[in-house]
PDB file of N, CA and C in Angstrom:
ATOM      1  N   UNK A   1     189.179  90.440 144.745  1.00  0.00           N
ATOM      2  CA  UNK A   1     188.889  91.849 144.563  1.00  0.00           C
ATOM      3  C   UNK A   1     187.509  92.121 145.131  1.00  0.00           C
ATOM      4  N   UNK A   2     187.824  92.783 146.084  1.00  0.00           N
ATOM      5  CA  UNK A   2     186.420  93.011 146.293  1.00  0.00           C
ATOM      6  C   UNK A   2     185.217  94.368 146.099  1.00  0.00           C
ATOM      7  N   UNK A   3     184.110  94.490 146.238  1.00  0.00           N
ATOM      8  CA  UNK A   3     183.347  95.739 145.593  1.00  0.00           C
ATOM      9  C   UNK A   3     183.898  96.910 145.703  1.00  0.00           C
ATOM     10  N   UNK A   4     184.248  97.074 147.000  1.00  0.00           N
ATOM     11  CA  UNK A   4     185.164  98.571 147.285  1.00  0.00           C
ATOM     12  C   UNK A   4     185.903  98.832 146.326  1.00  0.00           C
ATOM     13  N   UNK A   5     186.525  98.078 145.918  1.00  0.00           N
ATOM     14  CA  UNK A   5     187.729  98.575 145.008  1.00  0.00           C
ATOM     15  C   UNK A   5     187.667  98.921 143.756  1.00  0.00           C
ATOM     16  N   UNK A   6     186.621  98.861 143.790  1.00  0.00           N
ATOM     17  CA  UNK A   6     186.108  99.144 142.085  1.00  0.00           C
ATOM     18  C   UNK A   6     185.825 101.059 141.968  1.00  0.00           C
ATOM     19  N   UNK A   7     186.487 101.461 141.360  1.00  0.00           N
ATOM     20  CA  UNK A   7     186.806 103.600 141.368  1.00  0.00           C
ATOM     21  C   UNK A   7     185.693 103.522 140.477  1.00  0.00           C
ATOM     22  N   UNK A   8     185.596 104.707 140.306  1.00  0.00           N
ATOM     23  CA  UNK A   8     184.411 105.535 139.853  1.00  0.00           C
ATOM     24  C   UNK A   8     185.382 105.568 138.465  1.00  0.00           C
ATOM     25  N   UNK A   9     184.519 105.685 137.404  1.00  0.00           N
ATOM     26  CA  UNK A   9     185.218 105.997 136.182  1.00  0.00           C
ATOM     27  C   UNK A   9     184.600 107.322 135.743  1.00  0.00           C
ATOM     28  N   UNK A  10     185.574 108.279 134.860  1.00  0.00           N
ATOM     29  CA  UNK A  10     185.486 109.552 134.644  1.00  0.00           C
ATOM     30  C   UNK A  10     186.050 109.424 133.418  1.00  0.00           C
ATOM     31  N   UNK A  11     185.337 110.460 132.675  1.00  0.00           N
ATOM     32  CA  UNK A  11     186.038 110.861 130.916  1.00  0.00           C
ATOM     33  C   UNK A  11     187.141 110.749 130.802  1.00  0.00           C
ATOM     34  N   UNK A  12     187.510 111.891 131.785  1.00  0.00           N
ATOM     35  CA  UNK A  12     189.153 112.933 131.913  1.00  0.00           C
ATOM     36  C   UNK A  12     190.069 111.797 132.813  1.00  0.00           C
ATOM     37  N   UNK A  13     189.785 110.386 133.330  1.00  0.00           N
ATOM     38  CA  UNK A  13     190.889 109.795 133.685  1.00  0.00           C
ATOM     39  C   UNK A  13     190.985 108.359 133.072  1.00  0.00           C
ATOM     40  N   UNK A  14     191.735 107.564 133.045  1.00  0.00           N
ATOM     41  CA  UNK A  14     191.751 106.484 132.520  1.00  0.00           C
ATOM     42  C   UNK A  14     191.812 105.339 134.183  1.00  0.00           C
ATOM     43  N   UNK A  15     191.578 104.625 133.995  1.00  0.00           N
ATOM     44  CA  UNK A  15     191.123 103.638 135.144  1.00  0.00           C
ATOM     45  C   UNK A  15     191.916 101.935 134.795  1.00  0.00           C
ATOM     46  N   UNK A  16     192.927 101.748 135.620  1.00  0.00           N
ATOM     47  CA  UNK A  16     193.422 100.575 135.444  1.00  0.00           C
ATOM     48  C   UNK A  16     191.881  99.433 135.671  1.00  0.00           C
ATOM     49  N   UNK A  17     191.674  98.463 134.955  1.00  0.00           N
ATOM     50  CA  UNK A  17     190.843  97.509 135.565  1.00  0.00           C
ATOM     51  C   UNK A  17     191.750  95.907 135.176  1.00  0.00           C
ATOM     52  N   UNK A  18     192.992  96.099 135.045  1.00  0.00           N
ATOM     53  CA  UNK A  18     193.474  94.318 135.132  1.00  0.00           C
ATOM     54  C   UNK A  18     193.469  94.281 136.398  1.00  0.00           C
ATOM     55  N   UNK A  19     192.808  93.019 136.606  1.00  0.00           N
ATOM     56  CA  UNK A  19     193.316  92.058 137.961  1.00  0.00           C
ATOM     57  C   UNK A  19     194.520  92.255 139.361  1.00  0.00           C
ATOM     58  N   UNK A  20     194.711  92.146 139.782  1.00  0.00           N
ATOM     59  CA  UNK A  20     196.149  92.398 141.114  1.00  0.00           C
ATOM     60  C   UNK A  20     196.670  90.761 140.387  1.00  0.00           C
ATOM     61  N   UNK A  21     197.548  90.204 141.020  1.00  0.00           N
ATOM     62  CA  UNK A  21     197.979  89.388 140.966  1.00  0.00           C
ATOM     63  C   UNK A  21     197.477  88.724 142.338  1.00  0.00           C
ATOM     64  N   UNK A  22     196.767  87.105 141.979  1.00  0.00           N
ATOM     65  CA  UNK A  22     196.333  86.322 142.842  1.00  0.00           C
ATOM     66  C   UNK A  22     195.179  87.312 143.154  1.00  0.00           C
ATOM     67  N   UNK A  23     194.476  88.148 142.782  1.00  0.00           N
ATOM     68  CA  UNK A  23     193.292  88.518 143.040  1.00  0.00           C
ATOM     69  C   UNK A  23     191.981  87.717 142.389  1.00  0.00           C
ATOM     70  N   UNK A  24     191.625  86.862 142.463  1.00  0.00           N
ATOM     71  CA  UNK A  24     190.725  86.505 141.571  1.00  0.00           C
ATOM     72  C   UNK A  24     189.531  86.145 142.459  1.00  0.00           C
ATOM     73  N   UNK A  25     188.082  86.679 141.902  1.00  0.00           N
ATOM     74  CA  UNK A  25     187.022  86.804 142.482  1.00  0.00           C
ATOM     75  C   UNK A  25     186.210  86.040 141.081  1.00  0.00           C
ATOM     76  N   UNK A  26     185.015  85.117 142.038  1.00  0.00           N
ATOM     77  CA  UNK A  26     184.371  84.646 141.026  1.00  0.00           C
ATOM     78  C   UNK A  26     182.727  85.909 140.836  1.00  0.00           C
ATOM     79  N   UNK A  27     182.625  85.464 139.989  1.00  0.00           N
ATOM     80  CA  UNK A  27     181.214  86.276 139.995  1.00  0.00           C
ATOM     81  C   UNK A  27     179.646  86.470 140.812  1.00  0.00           C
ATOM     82  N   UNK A  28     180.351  84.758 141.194  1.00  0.00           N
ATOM     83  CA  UNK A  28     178.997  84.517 142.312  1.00  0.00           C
ATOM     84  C   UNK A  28     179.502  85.120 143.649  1.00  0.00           C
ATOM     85  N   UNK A  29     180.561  85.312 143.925  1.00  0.00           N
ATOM     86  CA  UNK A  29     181.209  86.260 145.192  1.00  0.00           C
ATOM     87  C   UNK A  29     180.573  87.424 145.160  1.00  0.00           C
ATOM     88  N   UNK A  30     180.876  88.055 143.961  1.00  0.00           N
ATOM     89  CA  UNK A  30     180.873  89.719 143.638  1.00  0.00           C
ATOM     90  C   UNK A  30     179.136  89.754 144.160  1.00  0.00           C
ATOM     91  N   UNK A  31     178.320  88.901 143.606  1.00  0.00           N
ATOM     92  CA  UNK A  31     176.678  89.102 143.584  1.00  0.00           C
ATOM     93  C   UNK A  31     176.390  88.975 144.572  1.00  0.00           C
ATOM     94  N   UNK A  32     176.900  87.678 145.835  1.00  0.00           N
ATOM     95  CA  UNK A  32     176.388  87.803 147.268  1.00  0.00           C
ATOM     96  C   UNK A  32     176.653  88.613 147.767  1.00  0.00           C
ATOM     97  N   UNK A  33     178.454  89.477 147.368  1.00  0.00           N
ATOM     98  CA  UNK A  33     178.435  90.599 148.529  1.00  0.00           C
ATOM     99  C   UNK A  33     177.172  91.700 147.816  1.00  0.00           C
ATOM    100  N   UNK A  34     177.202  91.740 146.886  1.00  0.00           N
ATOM    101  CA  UNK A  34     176.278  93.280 146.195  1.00  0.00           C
ATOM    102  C   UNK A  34     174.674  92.997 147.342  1.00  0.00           C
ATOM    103  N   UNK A  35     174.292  91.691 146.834  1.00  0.00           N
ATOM    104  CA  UNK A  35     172.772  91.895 147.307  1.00  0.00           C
ATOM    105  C   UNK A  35     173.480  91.492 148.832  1.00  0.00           C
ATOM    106  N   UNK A  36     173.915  91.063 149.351  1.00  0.00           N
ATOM    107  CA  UNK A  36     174.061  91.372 150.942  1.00  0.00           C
ATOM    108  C   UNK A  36     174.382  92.717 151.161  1.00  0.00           C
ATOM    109  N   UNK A  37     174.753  93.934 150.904  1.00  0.00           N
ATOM    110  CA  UNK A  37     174.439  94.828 151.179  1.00  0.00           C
ATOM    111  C   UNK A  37     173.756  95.935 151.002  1.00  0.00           C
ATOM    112  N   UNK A  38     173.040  95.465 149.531  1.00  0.00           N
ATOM    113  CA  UNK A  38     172.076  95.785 149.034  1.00  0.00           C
ATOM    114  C   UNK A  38     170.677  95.920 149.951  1.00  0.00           C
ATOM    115  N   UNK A  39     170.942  94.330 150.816  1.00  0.00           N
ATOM    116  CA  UNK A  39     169.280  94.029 151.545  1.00  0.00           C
ATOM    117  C   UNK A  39     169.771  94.404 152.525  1.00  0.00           C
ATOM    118  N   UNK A  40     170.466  94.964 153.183  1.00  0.00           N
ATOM    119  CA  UNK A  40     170.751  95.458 154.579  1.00  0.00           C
ATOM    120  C   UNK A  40     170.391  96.798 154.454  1.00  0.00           C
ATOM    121  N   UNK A  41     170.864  97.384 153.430  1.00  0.00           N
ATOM    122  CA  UNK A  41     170.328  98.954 152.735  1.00  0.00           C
ATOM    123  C   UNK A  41     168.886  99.058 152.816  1.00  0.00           C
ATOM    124  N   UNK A  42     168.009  98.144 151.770  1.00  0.00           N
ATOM    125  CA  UNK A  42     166.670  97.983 152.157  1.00  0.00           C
ATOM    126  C   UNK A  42     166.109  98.029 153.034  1.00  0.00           C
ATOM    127  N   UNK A  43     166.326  97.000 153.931  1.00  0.00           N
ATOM    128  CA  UNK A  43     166.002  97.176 155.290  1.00  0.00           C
ATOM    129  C   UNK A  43     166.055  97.898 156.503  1.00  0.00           C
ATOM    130  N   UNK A  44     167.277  98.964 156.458  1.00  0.00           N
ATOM    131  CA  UNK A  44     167.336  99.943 157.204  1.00  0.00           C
ATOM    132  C   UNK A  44     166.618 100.780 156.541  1.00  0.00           C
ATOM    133  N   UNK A  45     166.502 101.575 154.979  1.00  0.00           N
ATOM    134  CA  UNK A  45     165.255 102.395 154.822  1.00  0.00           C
ATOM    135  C   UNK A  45     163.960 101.878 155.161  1.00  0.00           C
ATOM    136  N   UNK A  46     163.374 100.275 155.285  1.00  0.00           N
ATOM    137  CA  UNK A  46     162.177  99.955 155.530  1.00  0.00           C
ATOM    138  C   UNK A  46     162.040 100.755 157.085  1.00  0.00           C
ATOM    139  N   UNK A  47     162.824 100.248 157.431  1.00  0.00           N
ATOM    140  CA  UNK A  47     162.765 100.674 159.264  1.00  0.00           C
ATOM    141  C   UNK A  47     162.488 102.237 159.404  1.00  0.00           C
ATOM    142  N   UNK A  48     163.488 102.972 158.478  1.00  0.00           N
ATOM    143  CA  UNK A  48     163.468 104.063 158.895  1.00  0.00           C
ATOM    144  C   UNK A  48     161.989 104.470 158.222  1.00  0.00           C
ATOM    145  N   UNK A  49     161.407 104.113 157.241  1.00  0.00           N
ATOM    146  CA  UNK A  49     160.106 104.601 156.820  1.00  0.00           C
ATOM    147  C   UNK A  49     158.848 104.167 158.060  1.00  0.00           C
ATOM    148  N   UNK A  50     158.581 102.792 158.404  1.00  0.00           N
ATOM    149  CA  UNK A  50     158.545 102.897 159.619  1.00  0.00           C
ATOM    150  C   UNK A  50     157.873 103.665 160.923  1.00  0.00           C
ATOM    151  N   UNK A  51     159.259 103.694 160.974  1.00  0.00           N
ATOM    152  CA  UNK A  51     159.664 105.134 162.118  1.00  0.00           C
ATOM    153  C   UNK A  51     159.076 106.625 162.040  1.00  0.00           C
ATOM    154  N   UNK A  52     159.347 106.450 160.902  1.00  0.00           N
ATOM    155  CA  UNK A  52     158.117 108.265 160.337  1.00  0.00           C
ATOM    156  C   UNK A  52     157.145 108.389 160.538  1.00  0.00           C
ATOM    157  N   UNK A  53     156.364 107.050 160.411  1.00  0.00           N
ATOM    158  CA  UNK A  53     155.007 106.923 159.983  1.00  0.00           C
ATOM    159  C   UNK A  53     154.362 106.664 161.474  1.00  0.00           C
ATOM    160  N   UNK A  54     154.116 107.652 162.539  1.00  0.00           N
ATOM    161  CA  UNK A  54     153.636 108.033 163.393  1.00  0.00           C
ATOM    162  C   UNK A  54     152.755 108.909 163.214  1.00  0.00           C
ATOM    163  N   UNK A  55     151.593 109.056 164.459  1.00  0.00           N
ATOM    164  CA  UNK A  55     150.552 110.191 164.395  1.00  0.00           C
ATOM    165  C   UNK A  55     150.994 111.677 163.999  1.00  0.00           C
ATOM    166  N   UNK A  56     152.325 111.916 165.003  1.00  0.00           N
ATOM    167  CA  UNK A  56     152.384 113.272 164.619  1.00  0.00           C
ATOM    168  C   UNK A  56     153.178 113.555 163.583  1.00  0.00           C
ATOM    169  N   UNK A  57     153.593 112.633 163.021  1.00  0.00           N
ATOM    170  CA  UNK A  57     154.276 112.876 161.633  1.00  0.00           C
ATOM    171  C   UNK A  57     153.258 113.064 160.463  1.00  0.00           C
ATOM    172  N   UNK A  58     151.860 111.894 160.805  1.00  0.00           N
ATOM    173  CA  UNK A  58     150.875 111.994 159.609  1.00  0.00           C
ATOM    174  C   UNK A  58     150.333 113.386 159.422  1.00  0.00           C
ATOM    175  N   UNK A  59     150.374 114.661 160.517  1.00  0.00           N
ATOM    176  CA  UNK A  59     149.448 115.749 160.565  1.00  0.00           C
ATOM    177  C   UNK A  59     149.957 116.507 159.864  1.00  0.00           C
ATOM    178  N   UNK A  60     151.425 116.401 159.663  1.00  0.00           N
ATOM    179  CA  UNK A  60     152.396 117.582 159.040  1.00  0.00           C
ATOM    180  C   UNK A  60     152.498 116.904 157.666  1.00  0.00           C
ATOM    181  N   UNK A  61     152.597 118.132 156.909  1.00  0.00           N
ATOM    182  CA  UNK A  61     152.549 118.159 155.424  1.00  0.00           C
ATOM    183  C   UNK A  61     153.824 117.900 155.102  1.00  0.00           C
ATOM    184  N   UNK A  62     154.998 118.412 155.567  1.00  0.00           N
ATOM    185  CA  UNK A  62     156.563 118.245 155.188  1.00  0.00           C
ATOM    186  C   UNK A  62     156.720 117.053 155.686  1.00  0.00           C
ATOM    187  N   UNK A  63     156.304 116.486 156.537  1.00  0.00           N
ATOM    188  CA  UNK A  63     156.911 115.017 157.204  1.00  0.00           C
ATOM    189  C   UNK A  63     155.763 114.208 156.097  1.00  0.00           C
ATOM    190  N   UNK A  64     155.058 114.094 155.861  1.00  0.00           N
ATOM    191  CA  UNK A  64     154.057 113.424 154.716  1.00  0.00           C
ATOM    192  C   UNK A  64     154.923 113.530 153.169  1.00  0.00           C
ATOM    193  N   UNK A  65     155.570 114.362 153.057  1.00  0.00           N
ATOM    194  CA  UNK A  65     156.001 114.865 151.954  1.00  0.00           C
ATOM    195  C   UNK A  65     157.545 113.513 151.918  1.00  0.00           C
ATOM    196  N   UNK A  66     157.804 113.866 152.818  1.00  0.00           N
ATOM    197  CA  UNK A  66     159.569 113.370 153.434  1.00  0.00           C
ATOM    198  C   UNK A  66     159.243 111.661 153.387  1.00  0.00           C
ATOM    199  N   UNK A  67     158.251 110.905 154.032  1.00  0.00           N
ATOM    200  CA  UNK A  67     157.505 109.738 154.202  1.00  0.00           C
ATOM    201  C   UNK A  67     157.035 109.229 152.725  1.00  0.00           C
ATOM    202  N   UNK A  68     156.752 109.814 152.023  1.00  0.00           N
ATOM    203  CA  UNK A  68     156.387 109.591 150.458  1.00  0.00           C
ATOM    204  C   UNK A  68     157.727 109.589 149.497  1.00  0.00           C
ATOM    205  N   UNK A  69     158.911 110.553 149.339  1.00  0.00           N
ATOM    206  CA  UNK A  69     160.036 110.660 149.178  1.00  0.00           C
ATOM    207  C   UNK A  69     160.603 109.258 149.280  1.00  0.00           C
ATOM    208  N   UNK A  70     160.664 109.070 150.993  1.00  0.00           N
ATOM    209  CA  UNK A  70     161.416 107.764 151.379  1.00  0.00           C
ATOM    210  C   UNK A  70     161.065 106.315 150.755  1.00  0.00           C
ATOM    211  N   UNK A  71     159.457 106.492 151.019  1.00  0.00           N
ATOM    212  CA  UNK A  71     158.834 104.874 150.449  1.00  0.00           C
ATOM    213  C   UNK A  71     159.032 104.820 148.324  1.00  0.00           C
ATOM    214  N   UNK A  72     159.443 105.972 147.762  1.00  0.00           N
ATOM    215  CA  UNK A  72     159.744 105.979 146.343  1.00  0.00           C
ATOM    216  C   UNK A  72     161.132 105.505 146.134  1.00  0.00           C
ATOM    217  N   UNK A  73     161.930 106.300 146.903  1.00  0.00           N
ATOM    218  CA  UNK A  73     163.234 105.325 147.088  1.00  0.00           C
ATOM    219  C   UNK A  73     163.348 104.123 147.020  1.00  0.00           C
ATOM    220  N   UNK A  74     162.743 103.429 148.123  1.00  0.00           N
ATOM    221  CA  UNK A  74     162.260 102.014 148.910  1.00  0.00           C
ATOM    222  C   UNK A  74     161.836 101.544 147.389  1.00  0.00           C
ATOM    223  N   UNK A  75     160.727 102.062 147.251  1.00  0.00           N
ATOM    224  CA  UNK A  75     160.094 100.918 146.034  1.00  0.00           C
ATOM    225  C   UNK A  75     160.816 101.454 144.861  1.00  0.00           C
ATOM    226  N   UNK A  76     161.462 101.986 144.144  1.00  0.00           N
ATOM    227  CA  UNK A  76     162.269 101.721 142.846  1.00  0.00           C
ATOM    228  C   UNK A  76     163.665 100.893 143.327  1.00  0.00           C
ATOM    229  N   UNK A  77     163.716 101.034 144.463  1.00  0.00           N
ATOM    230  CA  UNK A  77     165.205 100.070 145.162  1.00  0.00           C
ATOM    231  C   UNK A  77     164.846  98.446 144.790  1.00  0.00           C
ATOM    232  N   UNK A  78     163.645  98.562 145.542  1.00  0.00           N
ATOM    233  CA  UNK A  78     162.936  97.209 145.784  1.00  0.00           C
ATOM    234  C   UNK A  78     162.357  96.365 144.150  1.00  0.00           C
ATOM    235  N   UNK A  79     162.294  97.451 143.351  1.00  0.00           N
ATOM    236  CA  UNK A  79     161.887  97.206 141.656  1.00  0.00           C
ATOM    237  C   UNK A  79     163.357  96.824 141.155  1.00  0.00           C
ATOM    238  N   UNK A  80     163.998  97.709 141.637  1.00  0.00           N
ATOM    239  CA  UNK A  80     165.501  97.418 140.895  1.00  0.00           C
ATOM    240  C   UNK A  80     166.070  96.166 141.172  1.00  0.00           C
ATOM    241  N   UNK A  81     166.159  95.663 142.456  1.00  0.00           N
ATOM    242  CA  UNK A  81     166.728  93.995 142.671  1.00  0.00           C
ATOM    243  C   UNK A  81     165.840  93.554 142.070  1.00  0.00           C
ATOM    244  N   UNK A  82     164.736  93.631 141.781  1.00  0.00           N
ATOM    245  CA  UNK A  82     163.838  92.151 141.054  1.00  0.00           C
ATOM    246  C   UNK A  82     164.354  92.249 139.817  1.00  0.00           C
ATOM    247  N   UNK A  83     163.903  93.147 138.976  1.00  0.00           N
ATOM    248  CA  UNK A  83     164.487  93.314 137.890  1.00  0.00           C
ATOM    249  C   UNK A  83     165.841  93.058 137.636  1.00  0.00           C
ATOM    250  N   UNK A  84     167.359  93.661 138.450  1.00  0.00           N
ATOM    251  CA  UNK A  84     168.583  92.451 138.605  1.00  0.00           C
ATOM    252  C   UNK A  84     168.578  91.178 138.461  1.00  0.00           C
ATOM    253  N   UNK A  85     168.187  90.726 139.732  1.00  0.00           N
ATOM    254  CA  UNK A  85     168.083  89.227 139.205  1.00  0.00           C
ATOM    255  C   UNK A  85     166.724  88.326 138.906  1.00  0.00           C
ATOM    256  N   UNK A  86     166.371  88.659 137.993  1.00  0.00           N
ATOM    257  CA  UNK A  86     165.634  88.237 136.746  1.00  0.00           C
ATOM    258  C   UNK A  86     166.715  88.214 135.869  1.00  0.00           C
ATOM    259  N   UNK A  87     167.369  89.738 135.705  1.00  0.00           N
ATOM    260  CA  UNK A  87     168.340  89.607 134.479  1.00  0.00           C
ATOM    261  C   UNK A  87     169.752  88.536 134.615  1.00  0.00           C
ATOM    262  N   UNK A  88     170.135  88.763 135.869  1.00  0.00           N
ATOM    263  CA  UNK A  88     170.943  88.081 136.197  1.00  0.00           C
ATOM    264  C   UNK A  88     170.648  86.125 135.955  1.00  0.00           C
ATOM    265  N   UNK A  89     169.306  86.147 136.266  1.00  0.00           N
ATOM    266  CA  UNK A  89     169.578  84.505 135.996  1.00  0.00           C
ATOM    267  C   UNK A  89     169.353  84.293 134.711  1.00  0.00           C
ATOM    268  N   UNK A  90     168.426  85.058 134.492  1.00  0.00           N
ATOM    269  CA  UNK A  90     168.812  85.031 132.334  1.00  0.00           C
ATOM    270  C   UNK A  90     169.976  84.763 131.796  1.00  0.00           C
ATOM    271  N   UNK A  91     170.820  86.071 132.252  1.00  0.00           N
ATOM    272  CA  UNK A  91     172.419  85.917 131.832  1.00  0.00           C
ATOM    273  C   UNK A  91     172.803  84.072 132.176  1.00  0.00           C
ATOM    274  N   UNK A  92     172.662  83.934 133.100  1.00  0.00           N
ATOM    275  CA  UNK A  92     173.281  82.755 133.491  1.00  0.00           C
ATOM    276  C   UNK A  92     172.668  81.675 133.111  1.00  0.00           C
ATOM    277  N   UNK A  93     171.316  81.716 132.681  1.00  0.00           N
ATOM    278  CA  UNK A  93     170.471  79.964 131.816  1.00  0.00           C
ATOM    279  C   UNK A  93     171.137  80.264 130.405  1.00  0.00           C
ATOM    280  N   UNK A  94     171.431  81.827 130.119  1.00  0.00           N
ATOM    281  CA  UNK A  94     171.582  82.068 128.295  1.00  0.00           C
ATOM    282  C   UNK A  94     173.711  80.739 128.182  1.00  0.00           C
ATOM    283  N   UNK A  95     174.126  81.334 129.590  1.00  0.00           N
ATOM    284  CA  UNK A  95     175.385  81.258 129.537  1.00  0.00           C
ATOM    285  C   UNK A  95     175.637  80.317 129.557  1.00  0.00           C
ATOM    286  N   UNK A  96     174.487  78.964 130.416  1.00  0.00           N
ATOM    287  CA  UNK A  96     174.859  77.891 130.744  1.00  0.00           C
ATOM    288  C   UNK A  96     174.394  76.977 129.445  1.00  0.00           C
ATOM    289  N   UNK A  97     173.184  77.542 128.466  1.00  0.00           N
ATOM    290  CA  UNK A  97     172.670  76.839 127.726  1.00  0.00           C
ATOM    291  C   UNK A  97     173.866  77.053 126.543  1.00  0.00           C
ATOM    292  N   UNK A  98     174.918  77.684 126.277  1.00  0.00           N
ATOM    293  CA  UNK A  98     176.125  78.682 125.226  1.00  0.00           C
ATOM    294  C   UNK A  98     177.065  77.431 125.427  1.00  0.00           C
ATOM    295  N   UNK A  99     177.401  76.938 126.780  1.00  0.00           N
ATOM    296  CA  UNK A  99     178.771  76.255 127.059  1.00  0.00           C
ATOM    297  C   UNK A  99     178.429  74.965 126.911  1.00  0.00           C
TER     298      UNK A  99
END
């Protein structure tokens, strides 16, 4: 099963989540694809911040504005994976120290 396939859940609908048959994904699958496209995400906003950050972009107030916007994105993105896996290997010393 892979990330795509996972629907959006809503109040007003109910959402099958058993398995397909012969679908089985381990967890360490699910996490490489997340942060592999997670850091490809990153990295194209790094670029595109970047890219802004030219002379005639620094003079203008809306492009300064737009450049500050982008790098807040960037860094709560960039806060959010650390904070993931931190939690994530927690989960997994708590899980391994349980079994």
């Amino acid at each position: 099963m892979s990330i795509e396939s996972i629907a959006e859940v809503s109040l007003n609908r109910s959402v099958d989540i058993s398995p397909g048959i012969g679908e089985v994904t381990s967890l360490n699958d699910i996490v490489k694809e997340s942060m592999a496209k997670t850091t490809g995400g990153v990295n194209a906003d790094k670029q595109n911040i970047t890219r802004m950050m030219n002379s005639d972009n620094l003079a203008d107030s809306s492009a300064i504005g737009a450049i500050q916007k982008a790098m807040l994105v960037y860094s709560n993105t960039v806060a959010f994976i650390g904070t993931a896996a931190r939690k994530l290997v927690a989960t997994a010393e708590t899980l391994l120290r349980s079994s």
